[in-house]
Protein backbone atom coordinates (compact mmCIF):
# COMPACT_ATOMS: atom_id res chain seq x y z
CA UNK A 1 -111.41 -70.53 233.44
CA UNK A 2 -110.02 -70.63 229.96
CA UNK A 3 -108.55 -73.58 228.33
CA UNK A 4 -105.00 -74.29 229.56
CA UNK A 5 -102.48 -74.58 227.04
CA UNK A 6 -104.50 -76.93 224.71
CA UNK A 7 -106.31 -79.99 226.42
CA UNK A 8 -104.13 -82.35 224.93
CA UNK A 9 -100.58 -80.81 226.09
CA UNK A 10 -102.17 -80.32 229.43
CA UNK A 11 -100.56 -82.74 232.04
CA UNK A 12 -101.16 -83.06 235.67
CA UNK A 13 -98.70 -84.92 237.66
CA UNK A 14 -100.82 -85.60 240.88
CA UNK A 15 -98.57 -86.77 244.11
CA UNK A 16 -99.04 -87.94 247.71
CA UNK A 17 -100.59 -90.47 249.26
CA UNK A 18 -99.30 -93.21 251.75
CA UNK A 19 -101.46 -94.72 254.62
CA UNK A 20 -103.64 -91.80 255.47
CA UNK A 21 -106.48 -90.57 253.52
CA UNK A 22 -104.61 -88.44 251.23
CA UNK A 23 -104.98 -89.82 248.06
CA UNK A 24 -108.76 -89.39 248.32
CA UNK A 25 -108.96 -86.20 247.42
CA UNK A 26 -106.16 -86.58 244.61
CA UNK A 27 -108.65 -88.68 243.16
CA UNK A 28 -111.49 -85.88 242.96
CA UNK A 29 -108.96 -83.88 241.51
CA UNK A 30 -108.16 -86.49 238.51
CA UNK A 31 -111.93 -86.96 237.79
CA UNK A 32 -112.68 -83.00 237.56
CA UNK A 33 -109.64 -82.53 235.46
CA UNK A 34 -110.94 -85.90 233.17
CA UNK A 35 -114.51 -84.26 233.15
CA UNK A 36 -113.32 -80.66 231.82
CA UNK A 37 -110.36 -81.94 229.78
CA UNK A 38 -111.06 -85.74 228.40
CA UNK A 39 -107.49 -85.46 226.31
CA UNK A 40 -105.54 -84.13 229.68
CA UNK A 41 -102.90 -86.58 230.89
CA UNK A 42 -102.97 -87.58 234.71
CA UNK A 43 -100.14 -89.52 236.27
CA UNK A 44 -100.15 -90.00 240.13
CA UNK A 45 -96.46 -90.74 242.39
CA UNK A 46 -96.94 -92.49 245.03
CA UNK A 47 -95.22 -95.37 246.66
CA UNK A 48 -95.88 -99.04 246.94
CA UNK A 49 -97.58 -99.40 250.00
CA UNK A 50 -100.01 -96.46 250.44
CA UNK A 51 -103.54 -97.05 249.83
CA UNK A 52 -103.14 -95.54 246.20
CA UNK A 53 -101.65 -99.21 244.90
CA UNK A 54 -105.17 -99.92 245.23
CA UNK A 55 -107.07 -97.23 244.76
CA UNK A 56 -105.51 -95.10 241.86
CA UNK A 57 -105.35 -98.12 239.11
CA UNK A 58 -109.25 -99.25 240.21
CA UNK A 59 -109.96 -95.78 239.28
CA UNK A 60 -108.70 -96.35 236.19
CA UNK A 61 -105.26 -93.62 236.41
CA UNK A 62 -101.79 -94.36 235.54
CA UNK A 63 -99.72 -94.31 238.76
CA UNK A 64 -95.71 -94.52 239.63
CA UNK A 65 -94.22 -95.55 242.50
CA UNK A 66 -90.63 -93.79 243.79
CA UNK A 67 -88.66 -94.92 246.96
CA UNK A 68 -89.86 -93.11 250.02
CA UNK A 69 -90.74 -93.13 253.55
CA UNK A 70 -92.14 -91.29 256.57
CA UNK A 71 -90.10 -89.75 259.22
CA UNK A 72 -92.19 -88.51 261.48
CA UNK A 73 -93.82 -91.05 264.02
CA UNK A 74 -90.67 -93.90 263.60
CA UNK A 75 -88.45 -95.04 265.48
CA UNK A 76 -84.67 -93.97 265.17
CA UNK A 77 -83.19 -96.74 262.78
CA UNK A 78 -86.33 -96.46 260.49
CA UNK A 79 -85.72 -92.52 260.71
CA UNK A 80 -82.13 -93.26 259.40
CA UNK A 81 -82.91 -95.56 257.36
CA UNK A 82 -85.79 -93.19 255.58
CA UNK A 83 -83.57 -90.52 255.29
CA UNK A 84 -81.22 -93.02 252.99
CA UNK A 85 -83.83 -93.17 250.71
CA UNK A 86 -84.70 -89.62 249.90
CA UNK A 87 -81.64 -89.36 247.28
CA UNK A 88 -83.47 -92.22 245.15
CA UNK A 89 -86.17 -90.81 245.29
CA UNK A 90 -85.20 -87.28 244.34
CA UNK A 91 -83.35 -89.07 241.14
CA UNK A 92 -86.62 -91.34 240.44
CA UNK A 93 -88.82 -87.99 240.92
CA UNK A 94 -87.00 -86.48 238.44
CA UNK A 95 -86.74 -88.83 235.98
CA UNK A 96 -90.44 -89.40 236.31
CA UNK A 97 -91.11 -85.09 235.75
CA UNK A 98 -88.59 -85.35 232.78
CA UNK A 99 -90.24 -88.20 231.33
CA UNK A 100 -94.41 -86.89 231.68
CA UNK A 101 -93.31 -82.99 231.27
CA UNK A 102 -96.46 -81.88 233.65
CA UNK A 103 -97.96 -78.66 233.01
CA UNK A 104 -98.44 -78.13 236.86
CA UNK A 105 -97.96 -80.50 239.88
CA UNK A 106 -100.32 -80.98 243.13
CA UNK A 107 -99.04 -82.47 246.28
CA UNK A 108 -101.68 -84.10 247.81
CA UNK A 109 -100.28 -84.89 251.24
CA UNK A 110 -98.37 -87.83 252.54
CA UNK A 111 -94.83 -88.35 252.14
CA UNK A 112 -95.04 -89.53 248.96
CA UNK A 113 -95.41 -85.88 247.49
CA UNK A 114 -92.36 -84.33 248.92
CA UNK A 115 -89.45 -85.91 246.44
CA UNK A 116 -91.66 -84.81 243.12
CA UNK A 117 -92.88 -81.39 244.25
CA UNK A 118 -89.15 -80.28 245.43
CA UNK A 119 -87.94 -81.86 242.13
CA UNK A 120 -90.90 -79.55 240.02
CA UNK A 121 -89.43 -76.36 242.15
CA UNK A 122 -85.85 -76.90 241.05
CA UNK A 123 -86.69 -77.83 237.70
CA UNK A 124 -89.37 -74.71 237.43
CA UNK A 125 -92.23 -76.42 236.88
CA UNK A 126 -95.34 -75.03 238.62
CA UNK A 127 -96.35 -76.82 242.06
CA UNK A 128 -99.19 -76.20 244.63
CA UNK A 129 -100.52 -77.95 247.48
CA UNK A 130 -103.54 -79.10 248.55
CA UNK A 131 -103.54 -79.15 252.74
CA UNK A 132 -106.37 -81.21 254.05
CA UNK A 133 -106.24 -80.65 258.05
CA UNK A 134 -106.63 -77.84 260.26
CA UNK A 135 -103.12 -78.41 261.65
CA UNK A 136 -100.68 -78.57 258.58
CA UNK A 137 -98.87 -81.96 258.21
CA UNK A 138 -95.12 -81.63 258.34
CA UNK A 139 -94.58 -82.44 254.65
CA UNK A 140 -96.49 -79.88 253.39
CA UNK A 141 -95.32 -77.04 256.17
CA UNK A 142 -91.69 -77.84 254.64
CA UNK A 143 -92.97 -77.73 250.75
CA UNK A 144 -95.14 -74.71 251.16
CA UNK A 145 -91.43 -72.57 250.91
CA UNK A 146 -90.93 -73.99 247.24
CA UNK A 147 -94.46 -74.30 246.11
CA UNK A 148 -96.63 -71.59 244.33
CA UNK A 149 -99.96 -72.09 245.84
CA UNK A 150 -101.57 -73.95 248.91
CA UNK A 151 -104.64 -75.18 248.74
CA UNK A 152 -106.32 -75.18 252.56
CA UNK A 153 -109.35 -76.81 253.98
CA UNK A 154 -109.55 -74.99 256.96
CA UNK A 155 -109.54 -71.26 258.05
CA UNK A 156 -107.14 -72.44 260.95
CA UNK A 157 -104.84 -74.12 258.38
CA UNK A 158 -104.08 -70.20 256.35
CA UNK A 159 -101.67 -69.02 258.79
CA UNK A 160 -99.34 -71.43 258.24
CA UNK A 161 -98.83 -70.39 254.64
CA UNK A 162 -99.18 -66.53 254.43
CA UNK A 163 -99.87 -65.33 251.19
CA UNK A 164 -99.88 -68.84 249.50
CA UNK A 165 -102.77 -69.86 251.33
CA UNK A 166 -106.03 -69.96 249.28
CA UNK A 167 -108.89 -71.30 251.01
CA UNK A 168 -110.65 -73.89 249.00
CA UNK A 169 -112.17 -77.14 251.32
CA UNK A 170 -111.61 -80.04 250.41
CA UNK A 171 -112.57 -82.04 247.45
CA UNK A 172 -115.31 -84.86 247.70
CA UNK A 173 -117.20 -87.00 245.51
CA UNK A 174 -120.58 -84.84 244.09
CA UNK A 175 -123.09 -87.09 245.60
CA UNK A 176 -122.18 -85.52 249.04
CA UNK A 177 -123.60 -82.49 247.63
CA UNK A 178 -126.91 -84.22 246.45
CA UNK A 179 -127.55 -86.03 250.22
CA UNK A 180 -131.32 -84.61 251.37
CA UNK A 181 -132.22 -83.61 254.36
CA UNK A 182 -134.33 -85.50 256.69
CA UNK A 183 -135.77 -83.36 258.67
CA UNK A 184 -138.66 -85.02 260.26
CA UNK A 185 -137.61 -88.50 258.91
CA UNK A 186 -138.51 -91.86 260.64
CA UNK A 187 -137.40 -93.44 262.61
CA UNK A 188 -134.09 -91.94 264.14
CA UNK A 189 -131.06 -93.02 262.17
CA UNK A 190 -127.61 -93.91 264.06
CA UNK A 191 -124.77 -93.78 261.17
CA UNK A 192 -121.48 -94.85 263.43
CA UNK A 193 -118.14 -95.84 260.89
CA UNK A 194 -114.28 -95.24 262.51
CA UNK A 195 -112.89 -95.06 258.84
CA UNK A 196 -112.11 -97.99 256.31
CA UNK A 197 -110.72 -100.10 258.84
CA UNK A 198 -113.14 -99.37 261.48
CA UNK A 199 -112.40 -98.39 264.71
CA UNK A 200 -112.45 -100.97 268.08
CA UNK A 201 -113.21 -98.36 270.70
CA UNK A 202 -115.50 -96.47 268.85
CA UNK A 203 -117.36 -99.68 268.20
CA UNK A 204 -116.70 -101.14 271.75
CA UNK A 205 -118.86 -97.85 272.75
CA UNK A 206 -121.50 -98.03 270.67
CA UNK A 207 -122.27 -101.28 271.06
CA UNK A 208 -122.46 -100.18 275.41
CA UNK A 209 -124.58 -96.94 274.78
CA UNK A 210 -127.32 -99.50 272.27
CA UNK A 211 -127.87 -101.54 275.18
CA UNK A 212 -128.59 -98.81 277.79
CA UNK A 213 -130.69 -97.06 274.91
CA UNK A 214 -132.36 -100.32 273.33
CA UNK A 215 -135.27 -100.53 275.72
CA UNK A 216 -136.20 -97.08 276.10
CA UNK A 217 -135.92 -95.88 272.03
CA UNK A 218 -136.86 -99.56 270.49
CA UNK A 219 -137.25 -97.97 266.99
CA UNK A 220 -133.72 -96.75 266.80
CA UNK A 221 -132.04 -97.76 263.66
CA UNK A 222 -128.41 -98.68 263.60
CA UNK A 223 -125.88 -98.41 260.04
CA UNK A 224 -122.76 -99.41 261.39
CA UNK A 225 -119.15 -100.06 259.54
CA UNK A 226 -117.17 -101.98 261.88
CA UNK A 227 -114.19 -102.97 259.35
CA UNK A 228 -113.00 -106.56 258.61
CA UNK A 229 -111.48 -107.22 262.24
CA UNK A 230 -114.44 -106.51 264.27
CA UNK A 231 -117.68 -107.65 261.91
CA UNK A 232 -118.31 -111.02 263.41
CA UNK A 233 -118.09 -109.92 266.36
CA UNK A 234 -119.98 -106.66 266.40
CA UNK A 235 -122.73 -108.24 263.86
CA UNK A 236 -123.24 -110.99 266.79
CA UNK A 237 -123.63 -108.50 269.50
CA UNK A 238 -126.36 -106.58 267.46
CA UNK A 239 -127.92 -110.22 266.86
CA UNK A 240 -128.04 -110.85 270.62
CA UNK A 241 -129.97 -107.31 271.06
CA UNK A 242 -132.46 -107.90 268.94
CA UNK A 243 -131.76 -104.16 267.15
CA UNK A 244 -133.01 -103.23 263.67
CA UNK A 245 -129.71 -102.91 262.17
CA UNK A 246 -127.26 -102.62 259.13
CA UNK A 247 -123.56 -104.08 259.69
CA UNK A 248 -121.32 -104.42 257.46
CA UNK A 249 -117.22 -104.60 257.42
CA UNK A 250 -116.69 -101.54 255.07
CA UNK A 251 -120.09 -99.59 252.79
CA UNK A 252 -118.86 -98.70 248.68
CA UNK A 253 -121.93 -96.38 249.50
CA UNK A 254 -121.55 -94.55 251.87
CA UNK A 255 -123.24 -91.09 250.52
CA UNK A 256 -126.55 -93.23 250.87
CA UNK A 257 -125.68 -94.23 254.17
CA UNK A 258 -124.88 -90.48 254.69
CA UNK A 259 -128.89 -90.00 253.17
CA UNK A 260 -129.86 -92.63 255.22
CA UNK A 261 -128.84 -91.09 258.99
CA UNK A 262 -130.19 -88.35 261.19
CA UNK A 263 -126.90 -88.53 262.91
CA UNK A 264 -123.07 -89.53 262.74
CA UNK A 265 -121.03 -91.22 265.44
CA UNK A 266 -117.16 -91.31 263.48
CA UNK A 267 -113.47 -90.00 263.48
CA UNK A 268 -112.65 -86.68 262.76
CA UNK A 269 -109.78 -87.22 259.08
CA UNK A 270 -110.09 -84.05 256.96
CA UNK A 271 -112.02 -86.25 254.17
CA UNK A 272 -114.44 -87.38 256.02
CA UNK A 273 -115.26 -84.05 258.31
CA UNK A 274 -115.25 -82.59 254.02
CA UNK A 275 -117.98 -85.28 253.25
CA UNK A 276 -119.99 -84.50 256.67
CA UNK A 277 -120.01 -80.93 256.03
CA UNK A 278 -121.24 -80.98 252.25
CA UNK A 279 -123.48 -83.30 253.16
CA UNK A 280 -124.83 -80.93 256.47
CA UNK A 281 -124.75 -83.81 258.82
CA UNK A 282 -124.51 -83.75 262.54
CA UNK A 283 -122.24 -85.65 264.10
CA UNK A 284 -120.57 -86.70 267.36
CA UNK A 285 -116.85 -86.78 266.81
CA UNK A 286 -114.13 -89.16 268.55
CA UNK A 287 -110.44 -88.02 267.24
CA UNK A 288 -108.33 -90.37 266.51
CA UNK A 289 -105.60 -89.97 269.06
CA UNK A 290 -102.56 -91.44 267.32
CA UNK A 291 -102.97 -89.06 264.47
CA UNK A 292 -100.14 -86.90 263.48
CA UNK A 293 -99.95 -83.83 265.61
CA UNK A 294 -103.04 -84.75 267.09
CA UNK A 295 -104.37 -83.41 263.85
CA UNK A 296 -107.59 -85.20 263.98
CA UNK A 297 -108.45 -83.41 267.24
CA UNK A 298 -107.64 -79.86 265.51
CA UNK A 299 -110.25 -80.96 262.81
CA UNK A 300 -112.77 -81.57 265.17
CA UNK A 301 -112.68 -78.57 267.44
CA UNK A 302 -112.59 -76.33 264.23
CA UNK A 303 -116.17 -78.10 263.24
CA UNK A 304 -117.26 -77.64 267.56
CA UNK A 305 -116.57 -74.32 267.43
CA UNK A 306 -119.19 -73.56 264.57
CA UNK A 307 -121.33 -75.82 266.00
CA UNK A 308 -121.42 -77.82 263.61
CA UNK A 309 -120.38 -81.42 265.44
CA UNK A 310 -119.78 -82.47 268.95
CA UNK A 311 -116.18 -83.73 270.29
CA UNK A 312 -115.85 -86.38 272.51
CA UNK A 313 -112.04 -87.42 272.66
CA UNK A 314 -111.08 -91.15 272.79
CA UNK A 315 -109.90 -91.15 276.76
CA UNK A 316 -113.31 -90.11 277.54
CA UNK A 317 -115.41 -92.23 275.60
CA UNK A 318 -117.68 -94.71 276.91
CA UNK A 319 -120.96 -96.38 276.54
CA UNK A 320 -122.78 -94.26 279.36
CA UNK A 321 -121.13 -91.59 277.81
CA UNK A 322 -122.47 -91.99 274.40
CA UNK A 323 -125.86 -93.01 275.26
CA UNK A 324 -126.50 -89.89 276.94
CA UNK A 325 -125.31 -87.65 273.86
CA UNK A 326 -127.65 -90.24 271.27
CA UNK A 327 -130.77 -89.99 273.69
CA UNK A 328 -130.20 -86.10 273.97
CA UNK A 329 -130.54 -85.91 270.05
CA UNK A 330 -133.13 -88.18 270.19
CA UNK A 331 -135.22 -85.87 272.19
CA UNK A 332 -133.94 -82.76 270.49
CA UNK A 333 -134.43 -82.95 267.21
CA UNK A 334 -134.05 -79.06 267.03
CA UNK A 335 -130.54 -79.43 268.10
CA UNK A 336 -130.26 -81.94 265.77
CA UNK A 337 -131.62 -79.74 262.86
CA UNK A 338 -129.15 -77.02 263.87
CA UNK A 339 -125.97 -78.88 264.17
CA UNK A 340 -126.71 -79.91 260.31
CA UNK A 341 -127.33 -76.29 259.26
CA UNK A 342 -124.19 -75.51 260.78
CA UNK A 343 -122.29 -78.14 258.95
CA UNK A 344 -123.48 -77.42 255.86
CA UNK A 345 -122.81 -74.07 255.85
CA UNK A 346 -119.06 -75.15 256.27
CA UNK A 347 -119.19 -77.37 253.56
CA UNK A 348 -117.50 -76.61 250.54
CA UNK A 349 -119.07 -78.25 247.89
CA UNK A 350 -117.23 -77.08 244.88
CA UNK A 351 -113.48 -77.39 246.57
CA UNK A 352 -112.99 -79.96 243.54
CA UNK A 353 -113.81 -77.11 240.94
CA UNK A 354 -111.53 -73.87 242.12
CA UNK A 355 -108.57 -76.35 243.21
CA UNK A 356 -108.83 -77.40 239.22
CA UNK A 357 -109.23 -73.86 238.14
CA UNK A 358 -106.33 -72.76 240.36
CA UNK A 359 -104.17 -75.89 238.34
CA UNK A 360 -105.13 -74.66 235.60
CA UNK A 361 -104.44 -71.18 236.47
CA UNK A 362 -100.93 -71.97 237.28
CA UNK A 363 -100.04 -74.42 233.73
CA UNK A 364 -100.43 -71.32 232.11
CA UNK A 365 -97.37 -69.65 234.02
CA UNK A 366 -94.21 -69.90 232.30
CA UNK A 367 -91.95 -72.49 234.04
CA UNK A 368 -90.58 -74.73 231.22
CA UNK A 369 -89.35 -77.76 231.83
CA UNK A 370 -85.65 -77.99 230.96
């Protein structure tokens, strides 16, 4: 793609976020744009307590906050009182686009990105979306009518959008791309992590399927994130087994834990299934049942039915369960081998790149900002 506009009028006004894993792949978006264009300016919206307070200004971006909340999921008074707050933030959206002037804006996901991508549609300014799940969140199923482009992760996800829909995966940090693999690698590597704040039941299970599986598969390796609530406890139990293990509450590395594992034992959030899948790992899947519209589920299947992971859902989970499922890719390494091809083939390993090229694509649109 050609230069939009000149690098240093180019302005991206990335927003989303919240407590899901949205902002991750905002992120990726804001280092791709930095890499191409090192005089662009980036500003990301969010709000004050999604996980981009933290993670946006340790990246080193500028970020904003405006006054919203979710709807869906609450209860009735916080529904009422959310829907209070959306004429703030409509005013503070717009006073933030007046302010920047972005070329384009990408909403990311996440409540936060509905007041300033309605706000760049009335004021003209180019918007797109970037969908992460299978199943469309409601935020961006009511934005797609105003925005100009939708970015989808999923073949399953296009429908929902029509014409807007451009299939593009999601972004992911480039050493996904550069994981080997370990075919024929010793010994047999058990990866299991239930997202940044780990997951009880998933490491409840785990911990029931190593000591059925201990005895008869003694050089099975364990690299297990069990976030800050459950460590002690789960880095006891492995203690008291005697296992050749690595536990820790959260890994800053996890593509060399992802080089490190034969196979996965995890949830199913769009980021993390777009990690797996660049990286061509196999993996046993447990949705995370709580998630919006069961979205988590939707993910999974869509990865099951390219055989490319297996699904076990949360109600069914259980050590006996799981140890049967590790010993049969124990034994099968085959199996294993072809689950990974198939992942890997679904991974989309330059998502970052054509979501940038489509920004760019649409700064160069007229759409002033008046």
């Amino acid at each position: 793609m050609g230069q939009p506009q000149t690098a240093a009028s180019f302005r991206v006004l990335i927003a989303g976020g919240g407590t899901g894993g949205h902002i991750y792949p905002g992120i990726a978006m804001a280092r791709e744009i930095r890499r191409r264009h090192p005089a662009a300016e980036i500003l990301f919206v969010g709000t004050v307590r999604g996980l981009e307070m933290r993670i946006v200004p340790a990246e080193g971006f500028r970020l904003e906050t405006i006054t919203v909340s979710g709807l869906k999921g609450s209860g009735l008074l916080a529904q009422v009182k959310s829907l209070l707050k959306i004429p703030k933030s409509l005013f503070e959206a717009g006073r933030i686009l007046r302010r920047f002037q972005p070329s384009v804006v990408v909403g990311v996901g996440g409540y936060p990105s509905g007041p300033p991508v309605l706000m760049a549609a009335a004021m003209r300014i180019p918007a797109m979306l970037q969908e992460q799940n299978a199943l469309p969140g409601l935020t961006n199923r009511l934005l797609a009518r105003v925005a100009s482009k939708v970015a989808t992760a999923f073949r399953e996800g296009e429908r929902y959008f029509g014409s807007k829909a451009i299939l593009t995966g999601n972004p992911v940090r480039a050493e996904f791309a550069r994981v080997p693999d370990r075919a024929g690698s010793e010994p047999f590597t058990l990866l299991v992590f239930g997202g940044s704040q780990g997951a009880q039941p998933i490491n409840h299970s785990v911990l029931e399927a190593l000591s059925i599986l201990k005895s008869q598969f003694p050089s099975l390796k364990v690299i297990h994130q069990t976030g800050e609530r459950d460590y002690p406890r789960i880095k006891e139990a492995y203690a008291a087994m005697s296992l050749h293990a690595d536990v820790r509450p959260f890994f800053h590395d996890i593509p060399q834990q992802f080089a490190s594992a034969d196979l996965l034992v995890c949830r199913s959030g769009a980021t993390t299934l777009a990690e797996i899948t660049v990286a061509g790992k196999a993996a046993i899947l447990v949705p995370f049942p709580q998630a919006a519209d069961d979205h988590q589920r939707k993910n999974a299947e869509a990865l099951a039915r390219a055989g490319a992971a297996e699904v076990v859902l949360q109600r069914e989970l259980n050590g006996s369960i799981l140890a049967e499922r590790i010993r049969y890719y124990f034994e099968h390494r085959d199996a294993l081998q072809e689950m990974g091809k198939n992942s890997r083939a679904l991974g989309r390993p330059d998502a970052t790149e054509r979501i940038v090229d489509l920004l760019e694509e649409l700064s160069r649109k007229p759409g002033p900002l008046h």
